[in-house]
Protein backbone atom coordinates (compact mmCIF):
# COMPACT_ATOMS: atom_id res chain seq x y z
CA UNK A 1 110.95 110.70 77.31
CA UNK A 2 110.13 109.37 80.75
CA UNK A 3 106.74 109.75 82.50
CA UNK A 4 106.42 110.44 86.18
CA UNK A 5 106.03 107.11 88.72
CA UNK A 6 102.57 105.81 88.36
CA UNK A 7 101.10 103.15 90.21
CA UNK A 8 98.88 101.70 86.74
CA UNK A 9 100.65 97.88 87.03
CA UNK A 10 99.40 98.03 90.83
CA UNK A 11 96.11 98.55 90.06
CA UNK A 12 96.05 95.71 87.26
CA UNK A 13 98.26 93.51 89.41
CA UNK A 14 95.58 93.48 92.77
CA UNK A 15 92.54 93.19 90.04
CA UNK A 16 94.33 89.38 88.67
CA UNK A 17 94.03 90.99 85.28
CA UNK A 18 96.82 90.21 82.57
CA UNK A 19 98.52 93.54 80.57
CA UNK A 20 96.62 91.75 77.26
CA UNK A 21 93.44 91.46 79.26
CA UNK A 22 93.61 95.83 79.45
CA UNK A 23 94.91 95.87 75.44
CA UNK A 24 91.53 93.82 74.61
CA UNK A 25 89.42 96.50 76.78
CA UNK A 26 91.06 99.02 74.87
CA UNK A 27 90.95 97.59 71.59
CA UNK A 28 94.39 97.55 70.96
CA UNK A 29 96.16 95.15 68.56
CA UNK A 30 98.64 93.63 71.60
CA UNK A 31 100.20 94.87 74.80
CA UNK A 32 102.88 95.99 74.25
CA UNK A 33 101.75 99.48 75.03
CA UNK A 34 100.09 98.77 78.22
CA UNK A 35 103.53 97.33 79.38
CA UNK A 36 105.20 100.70 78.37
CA UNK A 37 102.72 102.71 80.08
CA UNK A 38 103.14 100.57 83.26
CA UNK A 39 106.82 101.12 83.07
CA UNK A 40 106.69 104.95 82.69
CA UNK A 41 108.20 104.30 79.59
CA UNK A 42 105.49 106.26 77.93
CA UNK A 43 102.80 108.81 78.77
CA UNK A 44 99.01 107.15 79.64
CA UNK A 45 96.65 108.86 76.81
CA UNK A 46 93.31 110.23 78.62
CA UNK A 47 91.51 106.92 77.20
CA UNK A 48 93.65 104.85 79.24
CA UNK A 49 93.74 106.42 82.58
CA UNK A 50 89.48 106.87 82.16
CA UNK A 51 89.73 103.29 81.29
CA UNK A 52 91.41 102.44 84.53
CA UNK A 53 89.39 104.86 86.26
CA UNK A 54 86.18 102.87 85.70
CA UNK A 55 87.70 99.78 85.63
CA UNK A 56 89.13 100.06 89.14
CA UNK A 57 87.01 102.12 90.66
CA UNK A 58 89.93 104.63 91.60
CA UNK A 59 90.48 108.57 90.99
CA UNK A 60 92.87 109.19 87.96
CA UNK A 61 95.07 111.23 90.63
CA UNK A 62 95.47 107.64 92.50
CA UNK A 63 97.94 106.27 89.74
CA UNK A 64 99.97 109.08 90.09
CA UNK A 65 99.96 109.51 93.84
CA UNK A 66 103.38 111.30 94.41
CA UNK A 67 103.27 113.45 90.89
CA UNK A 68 99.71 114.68 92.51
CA UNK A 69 100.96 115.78 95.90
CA UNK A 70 103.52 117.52 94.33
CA UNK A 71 101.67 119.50 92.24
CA UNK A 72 99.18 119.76 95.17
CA UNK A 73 102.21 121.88 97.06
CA UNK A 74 102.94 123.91 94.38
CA UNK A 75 99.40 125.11 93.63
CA UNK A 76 99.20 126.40 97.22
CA UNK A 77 102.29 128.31 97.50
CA UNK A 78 101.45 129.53 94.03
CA UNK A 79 97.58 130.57 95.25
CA UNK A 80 99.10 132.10 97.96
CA UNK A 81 101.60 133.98 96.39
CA UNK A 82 98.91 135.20 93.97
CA UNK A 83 96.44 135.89 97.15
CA UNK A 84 99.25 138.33 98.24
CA UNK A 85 99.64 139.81 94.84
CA UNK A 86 96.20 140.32 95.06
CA UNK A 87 95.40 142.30 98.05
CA UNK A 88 98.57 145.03 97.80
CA UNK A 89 96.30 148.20 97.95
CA UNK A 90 95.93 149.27 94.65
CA UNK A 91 94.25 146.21 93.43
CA UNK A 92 91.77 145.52 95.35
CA UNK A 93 88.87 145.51 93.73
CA UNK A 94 85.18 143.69 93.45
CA UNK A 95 86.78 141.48 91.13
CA UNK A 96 89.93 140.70 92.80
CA UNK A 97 88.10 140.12 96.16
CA UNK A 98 86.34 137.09 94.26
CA UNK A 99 89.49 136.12 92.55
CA UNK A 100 90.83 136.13 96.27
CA UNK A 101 88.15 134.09 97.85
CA UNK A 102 87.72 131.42 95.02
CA UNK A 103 91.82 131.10 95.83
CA UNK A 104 91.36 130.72 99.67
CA UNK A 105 88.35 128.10 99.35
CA UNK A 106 90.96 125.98 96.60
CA UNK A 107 93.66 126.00 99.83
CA UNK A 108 91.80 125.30 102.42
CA UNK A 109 90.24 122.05 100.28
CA UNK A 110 93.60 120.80 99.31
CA UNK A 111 95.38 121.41 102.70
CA UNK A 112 92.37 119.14 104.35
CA UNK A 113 92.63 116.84 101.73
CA UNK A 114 94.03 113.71 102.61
């Protein structure tokens, strides 16, 4: 199984550090993994991409830059589908205008995101 594009060997490539310099911060035996997760060959486990994280200085969402704004898309047509669902007459209700507003402040934060 393939993972999405991710941009994990950039990071380690700007930084000077070597794929075995990564499997010693994460205690693994050699790095052979970190090669596979730099390929896409495997999936990052949540250690790895925190590890990064910190280590670079850089959002998790960063490494996976075109996977993110996809999903970013998606979630807004989806919150806005499920706005409209929300106000048809019959369902509008204390509740549901929360629901509605909580969904409006998400869009407008990830349609002024960068």
């Amino acid at each position: 199984m393939s993972s999405p594009p991710n941009y994990l060997r950039v990071y380690r490539k700007r930084s000077g550090l070597i794929q075995e310099d990564i499997a010693y911060l994460l205690n693994l035996p050699d790095y052979s993994n970190i090669s596979r997760y730099e390929k896409g060959q495997r999936s990052p486990n949540t250690e790895l991409l925190l590890t990064y994280h910190h280590l670079f200085d850089v959002p998790v969402e960063s490494f996976y830059e075109q996977e993110s704004e996809i999903v970013k898309v998606n979630l807004i047509q989806k919150a806005k589908d499920l706005i409209t669902e929300l106000k048809k007459d019959n369902q509008i209700t204390l509740k549901n205008t929360l629901r509605i507003k909580f969904l409006e402040q998400v869009i407008t934060r990830l349609t002024n995101k960068k």
